[in-house]
Protein backbone atom coordinates (compact mmCIF):
# COMPACT_ATOMS: atom_id res chain seq x y z
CA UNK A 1 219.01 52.08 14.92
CA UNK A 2 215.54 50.68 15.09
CA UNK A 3 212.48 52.27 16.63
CA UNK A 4 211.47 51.04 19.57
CA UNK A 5 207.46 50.57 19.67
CA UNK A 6 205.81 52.74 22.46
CA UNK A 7 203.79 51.30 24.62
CA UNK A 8 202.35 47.82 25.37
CA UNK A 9 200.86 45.60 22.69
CA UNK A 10 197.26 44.67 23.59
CA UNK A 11 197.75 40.84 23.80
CA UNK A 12 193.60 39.98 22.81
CA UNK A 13 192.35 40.35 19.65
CA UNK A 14 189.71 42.97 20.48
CA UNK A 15 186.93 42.11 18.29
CA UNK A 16 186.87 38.03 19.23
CA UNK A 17 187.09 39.93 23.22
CA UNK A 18 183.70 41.78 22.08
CA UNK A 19 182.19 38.90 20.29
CA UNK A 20 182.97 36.38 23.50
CA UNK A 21 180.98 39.78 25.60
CA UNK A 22 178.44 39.57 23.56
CA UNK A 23 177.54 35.96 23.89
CA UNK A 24 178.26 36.21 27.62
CA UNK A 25 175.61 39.18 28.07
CA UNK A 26 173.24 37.27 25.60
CA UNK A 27 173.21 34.42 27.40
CA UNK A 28 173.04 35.65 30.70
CA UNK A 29 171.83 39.35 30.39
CA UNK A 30 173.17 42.69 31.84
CA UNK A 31 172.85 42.62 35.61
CA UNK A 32 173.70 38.60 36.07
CA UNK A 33 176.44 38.87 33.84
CA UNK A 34 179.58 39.97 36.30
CA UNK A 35 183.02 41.52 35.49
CA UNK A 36 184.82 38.12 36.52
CA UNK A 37 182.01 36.25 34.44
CA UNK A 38 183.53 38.38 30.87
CA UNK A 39 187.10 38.55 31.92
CA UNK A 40 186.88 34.58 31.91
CA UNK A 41 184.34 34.36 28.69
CA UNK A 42 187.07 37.12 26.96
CA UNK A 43 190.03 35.39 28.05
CA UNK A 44 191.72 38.79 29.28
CA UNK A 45 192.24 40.34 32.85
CA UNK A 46 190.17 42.96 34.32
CA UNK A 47 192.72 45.30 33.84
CA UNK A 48 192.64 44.51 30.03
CA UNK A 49 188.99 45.04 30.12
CA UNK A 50 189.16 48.12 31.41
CA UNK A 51 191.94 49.53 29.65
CA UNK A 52 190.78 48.48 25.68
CA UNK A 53 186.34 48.44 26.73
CA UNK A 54 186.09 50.70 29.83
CA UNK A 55 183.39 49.39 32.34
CA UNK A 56 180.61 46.50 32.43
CA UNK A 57 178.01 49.19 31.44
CA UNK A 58 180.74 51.32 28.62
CA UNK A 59 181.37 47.10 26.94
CA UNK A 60 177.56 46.61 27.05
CA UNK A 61 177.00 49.78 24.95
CA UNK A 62 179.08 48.80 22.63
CA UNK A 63 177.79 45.42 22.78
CA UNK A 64 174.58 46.49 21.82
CA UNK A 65 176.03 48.60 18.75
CA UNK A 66 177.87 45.66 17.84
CA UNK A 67 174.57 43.24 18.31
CA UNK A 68 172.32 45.84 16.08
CA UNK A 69 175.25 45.49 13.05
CA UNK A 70 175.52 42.12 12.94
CA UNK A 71 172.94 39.44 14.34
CA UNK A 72 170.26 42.26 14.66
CA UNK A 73 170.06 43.99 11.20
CA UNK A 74 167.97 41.31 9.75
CA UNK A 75 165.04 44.01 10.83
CA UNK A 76 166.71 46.82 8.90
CA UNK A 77 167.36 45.19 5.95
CA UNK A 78 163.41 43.81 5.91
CA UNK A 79 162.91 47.43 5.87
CA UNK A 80 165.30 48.94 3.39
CA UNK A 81 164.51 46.17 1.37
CA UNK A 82 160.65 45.57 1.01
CA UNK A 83 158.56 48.18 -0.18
CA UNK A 84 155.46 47.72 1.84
CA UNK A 85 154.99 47.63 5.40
CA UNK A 86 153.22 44.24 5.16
CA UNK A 87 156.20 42.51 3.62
CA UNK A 88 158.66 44.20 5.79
CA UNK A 89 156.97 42.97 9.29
CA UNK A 90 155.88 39.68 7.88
CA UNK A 91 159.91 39.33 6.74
CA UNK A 92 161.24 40.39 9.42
CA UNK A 93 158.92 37.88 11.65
CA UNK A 94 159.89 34.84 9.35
CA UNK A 95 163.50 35.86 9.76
CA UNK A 96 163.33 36.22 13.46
CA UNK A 97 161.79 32.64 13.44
CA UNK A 98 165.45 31.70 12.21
CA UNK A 99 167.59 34.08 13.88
CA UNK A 100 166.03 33.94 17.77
CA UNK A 101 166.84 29.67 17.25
CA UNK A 102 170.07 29.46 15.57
CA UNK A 103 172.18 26.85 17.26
CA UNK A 104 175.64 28.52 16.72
CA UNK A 105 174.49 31.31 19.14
CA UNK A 106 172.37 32.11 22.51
CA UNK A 107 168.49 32.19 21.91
CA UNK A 108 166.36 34.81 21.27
CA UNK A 109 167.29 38.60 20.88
CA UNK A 110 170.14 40.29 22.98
CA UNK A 111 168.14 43.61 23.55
CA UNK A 112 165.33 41.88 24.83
CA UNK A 113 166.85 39.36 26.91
CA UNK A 114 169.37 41.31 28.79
CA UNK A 115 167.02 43.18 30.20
CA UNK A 116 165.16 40.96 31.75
CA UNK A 117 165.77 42.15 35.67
CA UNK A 118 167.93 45.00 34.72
CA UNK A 119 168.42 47.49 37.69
CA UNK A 120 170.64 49.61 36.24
CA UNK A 121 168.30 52.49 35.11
CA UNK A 122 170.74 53.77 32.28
CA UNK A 123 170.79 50.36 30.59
CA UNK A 124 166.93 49.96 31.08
CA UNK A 125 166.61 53.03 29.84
CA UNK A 126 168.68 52.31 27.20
CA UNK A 127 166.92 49.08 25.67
CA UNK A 128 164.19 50.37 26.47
CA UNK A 129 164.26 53.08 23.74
CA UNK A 130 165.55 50.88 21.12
CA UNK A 131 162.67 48.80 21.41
CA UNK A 132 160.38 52.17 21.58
CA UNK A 133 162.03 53.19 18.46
CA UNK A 134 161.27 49.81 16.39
CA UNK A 135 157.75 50.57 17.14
CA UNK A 136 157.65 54.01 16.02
CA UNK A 137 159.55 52.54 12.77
CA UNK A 138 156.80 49.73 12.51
CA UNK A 139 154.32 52.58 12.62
CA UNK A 140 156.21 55.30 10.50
CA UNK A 141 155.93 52.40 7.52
CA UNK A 142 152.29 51.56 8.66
CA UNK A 143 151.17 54.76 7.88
CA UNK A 144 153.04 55.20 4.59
CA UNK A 145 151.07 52.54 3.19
CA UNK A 146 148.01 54.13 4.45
CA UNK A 147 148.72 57.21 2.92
CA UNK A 148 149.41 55.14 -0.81
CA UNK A 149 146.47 53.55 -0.29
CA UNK A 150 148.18 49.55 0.03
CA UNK A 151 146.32 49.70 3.52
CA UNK A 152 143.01 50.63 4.26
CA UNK A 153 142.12 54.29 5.64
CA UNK A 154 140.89 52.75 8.66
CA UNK A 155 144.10 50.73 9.83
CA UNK A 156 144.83 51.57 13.08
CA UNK A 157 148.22 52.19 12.75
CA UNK A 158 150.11 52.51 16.32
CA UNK A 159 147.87 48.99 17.91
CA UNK A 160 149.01 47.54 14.47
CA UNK A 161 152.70 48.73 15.21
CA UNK A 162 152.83 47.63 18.63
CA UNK A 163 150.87 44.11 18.01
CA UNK A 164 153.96 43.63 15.81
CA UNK A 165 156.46 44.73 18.37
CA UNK A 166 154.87 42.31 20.92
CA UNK A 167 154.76 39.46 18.48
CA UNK A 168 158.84 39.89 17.97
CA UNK A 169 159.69 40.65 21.76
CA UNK A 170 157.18 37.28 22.52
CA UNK A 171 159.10 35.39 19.84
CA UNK A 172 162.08 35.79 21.61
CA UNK A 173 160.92 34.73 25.25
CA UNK A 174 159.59 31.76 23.28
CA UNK A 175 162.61 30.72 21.93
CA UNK A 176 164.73 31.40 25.13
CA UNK A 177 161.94 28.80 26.39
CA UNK A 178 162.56 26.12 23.84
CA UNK A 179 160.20 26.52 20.89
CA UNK A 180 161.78 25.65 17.70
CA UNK A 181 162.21 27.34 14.29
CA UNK A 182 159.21 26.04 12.23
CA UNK A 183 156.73 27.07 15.73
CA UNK A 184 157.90 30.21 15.66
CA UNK A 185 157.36 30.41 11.94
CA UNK A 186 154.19 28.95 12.26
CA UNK A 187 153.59 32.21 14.91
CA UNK A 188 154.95 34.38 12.53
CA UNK A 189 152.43 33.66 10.23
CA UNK A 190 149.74 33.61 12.55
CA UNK A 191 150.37 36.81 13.35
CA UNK A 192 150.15 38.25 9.84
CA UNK A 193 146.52 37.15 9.50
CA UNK A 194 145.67 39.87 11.62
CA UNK A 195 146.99 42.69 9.45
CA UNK A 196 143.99 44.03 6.81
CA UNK A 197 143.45 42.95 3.92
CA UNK A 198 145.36 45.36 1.17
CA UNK A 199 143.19 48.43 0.10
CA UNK A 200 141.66 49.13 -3.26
């Protein structure tokens, strides 16, 4: 006698489902971005959604843990893999240049996009700290090198942080507005002439 399978077979493949979200919220961000609008871009029925992701806000969460793993850890890996904070940022710039206009994908960077007109305070909130925390990260590194002596003693380390954070949330409003890979390289670049000069 065979077993008979309990339950009901999800008939998506969930992580296509949360890939089509992402590009949906990406594209459109948060609060324009409606439940019929990712039922349609998933290719499953509200019920579905609800059942395998839970709400709009629940799928953007994950969304945005998804986002951070994949087309977002260029950042990280800048910073697990340079040693100094200068070659970190300045990396992480270049390769924002690349990632913020790559065709196969919408422009720019999810977490900044989506929430552009965001009313939902827990999502605001939400974005808001991961950007928040880059900064602090930018800093964190800043000041290492200030300690070691690769940056001068007089570096102002939280305006040089947040300079950088500003330059990497503008890069992506740029992009979303057309500007190509080599301009924002070009910006990227830019931008680096204002960090110091290394210390003795």
């Amino acid at each position: 006698m065979t077993s008979k399978q309990r339950g009901r077979p999800r008939s998506f493949d969930r992580p296509t489902a949360l890939e089509q979200a992402t590009m949906a919220f990406w594209e459109h961000g948060f609060e324009t971005t409606s439940v019929s609008d990712l039922t349609r871009a998933m290719g499953i029925s509200a019920p579905s959604l609800y059942a395998a992701f839970g709400d709009k806000k629940t799928l953007f969460e994950e969304v945005v843990e998804e986002y951070a793993r994949s087309y977002g850890a260029f950042g990280g890996r800048a910073f697990a893999e340079e040693p100094t904070a200068r070659g970190a940022i300045g990396r992480m710039l270049r390769e924002a240049a690349g990632e913020y206009t790559d065709p196969a994908h919408p422009r720019g960077c999810l977490m900044i996009s989506a929430a552009i007109n965001c009313s939902t305070p827990e999502v605001e909130e939400a974005l808001r700290a991961r950007r928040n925390a880059n900064i602090s990260a930018f800093e964190a590194r800043i000041r290492r090198d200030v300690e070691s002596g690769e940056l001068p003693a007089d570096t102002d380390a939280p305006a040089l942080a947040r300079f950088s954070g500003a330059v990497l949330q503008g890069m992506s409003q740029q992009a979303r507005d057309g500007a190509g890979r080599q301009e924002l390289e070009a910006l990227a670049e830019t931008a680096m002439l204002a960090w110091p000069a290394p210390g003795a």
